[in-house]
C-alpha atoms as a PDB file:
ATOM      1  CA  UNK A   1       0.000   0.000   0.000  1.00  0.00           C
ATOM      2  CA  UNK A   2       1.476   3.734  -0.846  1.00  0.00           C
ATOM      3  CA  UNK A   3       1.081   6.240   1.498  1.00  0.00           C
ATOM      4  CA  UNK A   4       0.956  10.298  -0.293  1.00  0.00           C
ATOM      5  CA  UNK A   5       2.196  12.904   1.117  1.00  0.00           C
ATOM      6  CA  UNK A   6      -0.015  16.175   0.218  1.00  0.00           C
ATOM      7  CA  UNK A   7       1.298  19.859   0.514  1.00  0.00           C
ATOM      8  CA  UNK A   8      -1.726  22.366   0.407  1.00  0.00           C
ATOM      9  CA  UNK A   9       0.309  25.110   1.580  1.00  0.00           C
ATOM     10  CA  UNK A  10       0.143  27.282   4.667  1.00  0.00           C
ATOM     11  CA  UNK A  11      -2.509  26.223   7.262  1.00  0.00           C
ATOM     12  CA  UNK A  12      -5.216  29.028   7.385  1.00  0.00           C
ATOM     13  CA  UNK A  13      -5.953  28.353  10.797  1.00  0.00           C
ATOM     14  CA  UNK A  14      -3.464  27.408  13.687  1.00  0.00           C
ATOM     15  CA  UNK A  15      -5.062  25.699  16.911  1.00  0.00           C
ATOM     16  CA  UNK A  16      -3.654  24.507  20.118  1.00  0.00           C
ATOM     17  CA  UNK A  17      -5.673  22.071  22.553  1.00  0.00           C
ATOM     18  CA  UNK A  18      -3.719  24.090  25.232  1.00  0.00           C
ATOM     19  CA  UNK A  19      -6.570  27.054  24.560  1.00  0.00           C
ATOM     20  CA  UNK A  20      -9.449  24.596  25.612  1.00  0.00           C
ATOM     21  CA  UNK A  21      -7.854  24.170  29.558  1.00  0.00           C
ATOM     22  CA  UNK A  22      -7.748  27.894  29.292  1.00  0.00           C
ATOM     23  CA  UNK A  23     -11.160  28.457  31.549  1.00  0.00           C
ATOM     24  CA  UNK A  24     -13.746  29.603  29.266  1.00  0.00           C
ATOM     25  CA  UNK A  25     -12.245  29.609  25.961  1.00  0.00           C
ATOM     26  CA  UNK A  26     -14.478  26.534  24.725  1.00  0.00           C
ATOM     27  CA  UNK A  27     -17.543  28.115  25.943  1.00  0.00           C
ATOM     28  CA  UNK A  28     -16.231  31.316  23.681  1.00  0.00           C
ATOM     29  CA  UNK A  29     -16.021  29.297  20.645  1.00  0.00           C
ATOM     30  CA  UNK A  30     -19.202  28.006  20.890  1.00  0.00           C
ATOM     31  CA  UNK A  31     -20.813  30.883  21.836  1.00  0.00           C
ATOM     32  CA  UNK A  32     -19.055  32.728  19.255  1.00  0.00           C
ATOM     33  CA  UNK A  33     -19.506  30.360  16.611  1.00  0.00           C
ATOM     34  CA  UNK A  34     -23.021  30.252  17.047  1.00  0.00           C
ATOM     35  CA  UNK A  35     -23.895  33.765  17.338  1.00  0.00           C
ATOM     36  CA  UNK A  36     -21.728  34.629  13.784  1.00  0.00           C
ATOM     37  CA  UNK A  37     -24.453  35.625  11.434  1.00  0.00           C
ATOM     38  CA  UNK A  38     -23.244  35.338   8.351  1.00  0.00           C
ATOM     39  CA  UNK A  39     -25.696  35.542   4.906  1.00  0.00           C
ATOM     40  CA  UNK A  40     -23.828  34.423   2.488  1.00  0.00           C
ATOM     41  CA  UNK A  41     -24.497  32.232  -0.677  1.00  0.00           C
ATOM     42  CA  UNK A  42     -21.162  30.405  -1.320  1.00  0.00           C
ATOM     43  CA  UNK A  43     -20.483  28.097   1.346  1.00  0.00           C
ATOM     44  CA  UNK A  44     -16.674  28.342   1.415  1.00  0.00           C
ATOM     45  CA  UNK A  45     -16.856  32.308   1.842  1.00  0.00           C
ATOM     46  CA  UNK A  46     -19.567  31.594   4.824  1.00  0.00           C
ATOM     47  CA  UNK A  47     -17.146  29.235   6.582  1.00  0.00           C
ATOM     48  CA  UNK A  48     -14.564  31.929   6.097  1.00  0.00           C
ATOM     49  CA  UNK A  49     -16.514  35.088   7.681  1.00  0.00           C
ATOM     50  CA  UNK A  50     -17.044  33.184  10.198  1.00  0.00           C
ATOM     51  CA  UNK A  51     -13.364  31.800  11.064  1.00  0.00           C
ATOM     52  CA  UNK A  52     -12.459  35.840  10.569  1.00  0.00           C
ATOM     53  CA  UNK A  53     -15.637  36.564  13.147  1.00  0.00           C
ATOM     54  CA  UNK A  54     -13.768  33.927  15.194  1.00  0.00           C
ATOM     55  CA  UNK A  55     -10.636  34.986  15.042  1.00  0.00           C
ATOM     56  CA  UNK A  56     -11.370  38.500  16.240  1.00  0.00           C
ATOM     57  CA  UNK A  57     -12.751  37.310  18.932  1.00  0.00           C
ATOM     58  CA  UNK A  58     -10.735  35.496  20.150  1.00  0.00           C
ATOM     59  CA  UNK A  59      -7.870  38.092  19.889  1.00  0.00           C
ATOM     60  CA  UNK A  60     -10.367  40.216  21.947  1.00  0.00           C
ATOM     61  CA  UNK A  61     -10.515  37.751  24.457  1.00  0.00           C
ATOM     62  CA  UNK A  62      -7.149  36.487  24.647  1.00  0.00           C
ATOM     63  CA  UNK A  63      -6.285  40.996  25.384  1.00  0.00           C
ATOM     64  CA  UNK A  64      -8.924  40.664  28.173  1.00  0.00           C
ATOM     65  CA  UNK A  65      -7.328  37.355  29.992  1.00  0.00           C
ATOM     66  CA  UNK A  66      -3.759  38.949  29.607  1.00  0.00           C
ATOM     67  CA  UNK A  67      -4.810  41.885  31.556  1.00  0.00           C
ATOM     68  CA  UNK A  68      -6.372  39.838  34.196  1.00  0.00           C
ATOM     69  CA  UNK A  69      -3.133  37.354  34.493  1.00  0.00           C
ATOM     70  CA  UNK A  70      -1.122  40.438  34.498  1.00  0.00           C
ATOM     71  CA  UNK A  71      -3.447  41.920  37.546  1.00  0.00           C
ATOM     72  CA  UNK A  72      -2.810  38.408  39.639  1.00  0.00           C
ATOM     73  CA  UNK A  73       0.698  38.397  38.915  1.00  0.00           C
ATOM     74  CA  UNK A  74       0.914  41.713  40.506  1.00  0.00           C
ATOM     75  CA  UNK A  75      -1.451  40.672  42.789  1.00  0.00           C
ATOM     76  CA  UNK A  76       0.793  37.552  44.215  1.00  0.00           C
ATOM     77  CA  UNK A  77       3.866  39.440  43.985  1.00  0.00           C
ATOM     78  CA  UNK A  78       2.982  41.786  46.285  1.00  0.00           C
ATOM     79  CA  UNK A  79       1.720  39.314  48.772  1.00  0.00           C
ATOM     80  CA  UNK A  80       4.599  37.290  48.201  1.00  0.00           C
ATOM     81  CA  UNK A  81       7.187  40.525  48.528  1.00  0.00           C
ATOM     82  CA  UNK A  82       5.179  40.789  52.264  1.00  0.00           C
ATOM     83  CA  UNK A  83       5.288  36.951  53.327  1.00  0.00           C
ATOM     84  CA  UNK A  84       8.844  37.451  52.436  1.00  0.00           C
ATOM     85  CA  UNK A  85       9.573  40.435  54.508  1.00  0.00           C
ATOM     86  CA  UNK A  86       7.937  38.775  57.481  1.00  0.00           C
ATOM     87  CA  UNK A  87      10.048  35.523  56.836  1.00  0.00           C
ATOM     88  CA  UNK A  88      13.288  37.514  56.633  1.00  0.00           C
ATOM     89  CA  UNK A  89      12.103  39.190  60.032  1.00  0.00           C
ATOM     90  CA  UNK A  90      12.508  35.696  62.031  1.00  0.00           C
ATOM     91  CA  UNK A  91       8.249  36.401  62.603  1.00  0.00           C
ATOM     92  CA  UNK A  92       7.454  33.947  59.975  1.00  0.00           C
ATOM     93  CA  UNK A  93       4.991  31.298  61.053  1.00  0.00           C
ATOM     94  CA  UNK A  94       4.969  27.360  59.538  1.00  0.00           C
ATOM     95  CA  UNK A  95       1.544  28.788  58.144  1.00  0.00           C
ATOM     96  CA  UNK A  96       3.638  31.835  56.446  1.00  0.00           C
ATOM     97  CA  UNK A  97       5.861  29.289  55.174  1.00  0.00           C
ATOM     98  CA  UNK A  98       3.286  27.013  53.611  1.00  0.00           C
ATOM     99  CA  UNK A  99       1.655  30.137  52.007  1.00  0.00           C
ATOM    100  CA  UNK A 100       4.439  31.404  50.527  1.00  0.00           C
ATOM    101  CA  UNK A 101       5.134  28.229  48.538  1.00  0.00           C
ATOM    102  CA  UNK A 102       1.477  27.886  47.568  1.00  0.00           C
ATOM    103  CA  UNK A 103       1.945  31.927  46.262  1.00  0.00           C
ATOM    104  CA  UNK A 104       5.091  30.802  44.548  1.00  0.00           C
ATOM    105  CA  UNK A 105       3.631  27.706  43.090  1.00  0.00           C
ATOM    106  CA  UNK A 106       0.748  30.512  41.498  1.00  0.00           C
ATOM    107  CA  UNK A 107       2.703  32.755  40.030  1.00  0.00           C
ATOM    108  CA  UNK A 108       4.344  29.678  37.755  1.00  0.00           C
ATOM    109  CA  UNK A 109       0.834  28.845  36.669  1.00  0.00           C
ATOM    110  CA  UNK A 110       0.072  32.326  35.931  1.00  0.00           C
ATOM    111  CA  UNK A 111       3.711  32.661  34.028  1.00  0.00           C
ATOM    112  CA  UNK A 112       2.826  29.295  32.542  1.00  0.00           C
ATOM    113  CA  UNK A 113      -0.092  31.078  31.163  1.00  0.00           C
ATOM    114  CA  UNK A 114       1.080  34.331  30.409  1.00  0.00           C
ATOM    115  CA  UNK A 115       3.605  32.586  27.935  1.00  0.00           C
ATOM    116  CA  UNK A 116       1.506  30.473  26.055  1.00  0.00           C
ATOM    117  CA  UNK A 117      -0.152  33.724  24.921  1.00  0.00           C
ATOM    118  CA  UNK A 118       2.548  35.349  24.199  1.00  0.00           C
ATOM    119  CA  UNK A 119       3.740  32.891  22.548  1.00  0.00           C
ATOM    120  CA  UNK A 120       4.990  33.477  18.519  1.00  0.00           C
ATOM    121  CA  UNK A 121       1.705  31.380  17.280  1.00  0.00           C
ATOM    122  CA  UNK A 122      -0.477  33.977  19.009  1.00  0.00           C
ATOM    123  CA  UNK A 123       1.540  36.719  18.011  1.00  0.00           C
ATOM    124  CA  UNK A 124       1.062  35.614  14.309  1.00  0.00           C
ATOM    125  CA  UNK A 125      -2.392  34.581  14.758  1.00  0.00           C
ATOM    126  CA  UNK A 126      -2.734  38.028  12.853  1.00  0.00           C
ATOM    127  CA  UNK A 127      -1.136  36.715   9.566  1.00  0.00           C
ATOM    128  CA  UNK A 128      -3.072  33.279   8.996  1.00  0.00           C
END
């Protein structure tokens, strides 16, 4: 049996199943694809207008989430920069300890995060 190899160019349309553990971002897809009114004859254009509809979207979206990852970051920093002046202090509690490496252990989730969407796909999300 032959196996062929076909080249049909660039991929219009770059997707990651990272997005869907993302909270939300399946719900907007849905949403959005469902609410994309498009009238238009040809089938092919249709599908298209509504991948752009998508697409905008989701760059809205992904703007929104960066913001908010950006406010927790700060948000955990500062409560981190404080656990860690009470450590340094000698007043530090077992419970201080235990917090700060929970707050530590967030911020990597939230950098984990942060550079998946700034990742060079996203970034060029604009040229498909």
């Amino acid at each position: 049996m032959r196996e062929a190899h076909y080249d049909y160019g660039r991929i219009p349309f770059k997707f990651f199943h990272y997005c869907f553990e993302l909270d939300g971002f399946d719900k907007l897809v849905e949403q959005t694809w469902l609410e994309a009114n498009v009238n238009d004859q040809n089938s092919y254009s249709k599908f298209m207008n509504k991948l752009k509809y998508l697409k905008e979207k989701i760059r809205i979206w992904v703007r929104i989430h960066k913001e908010s990852l950006n406010s927790r970051k700060s948000i955990l920093k500062a409560e981190l920069a404080d656990l860690d002046g009470v450590i340094d202090k000698g007043e530090g509690s077992d419970a201080d300890g235990n917090r700060r490496r929970e707050v530590v252990r967030l911020i990597q989730e939230v950098e984990k995060v942060d550079f998946f969407l700034n990742d060079k796909y996203i970034k060029n999300l604009a040229r498909c």
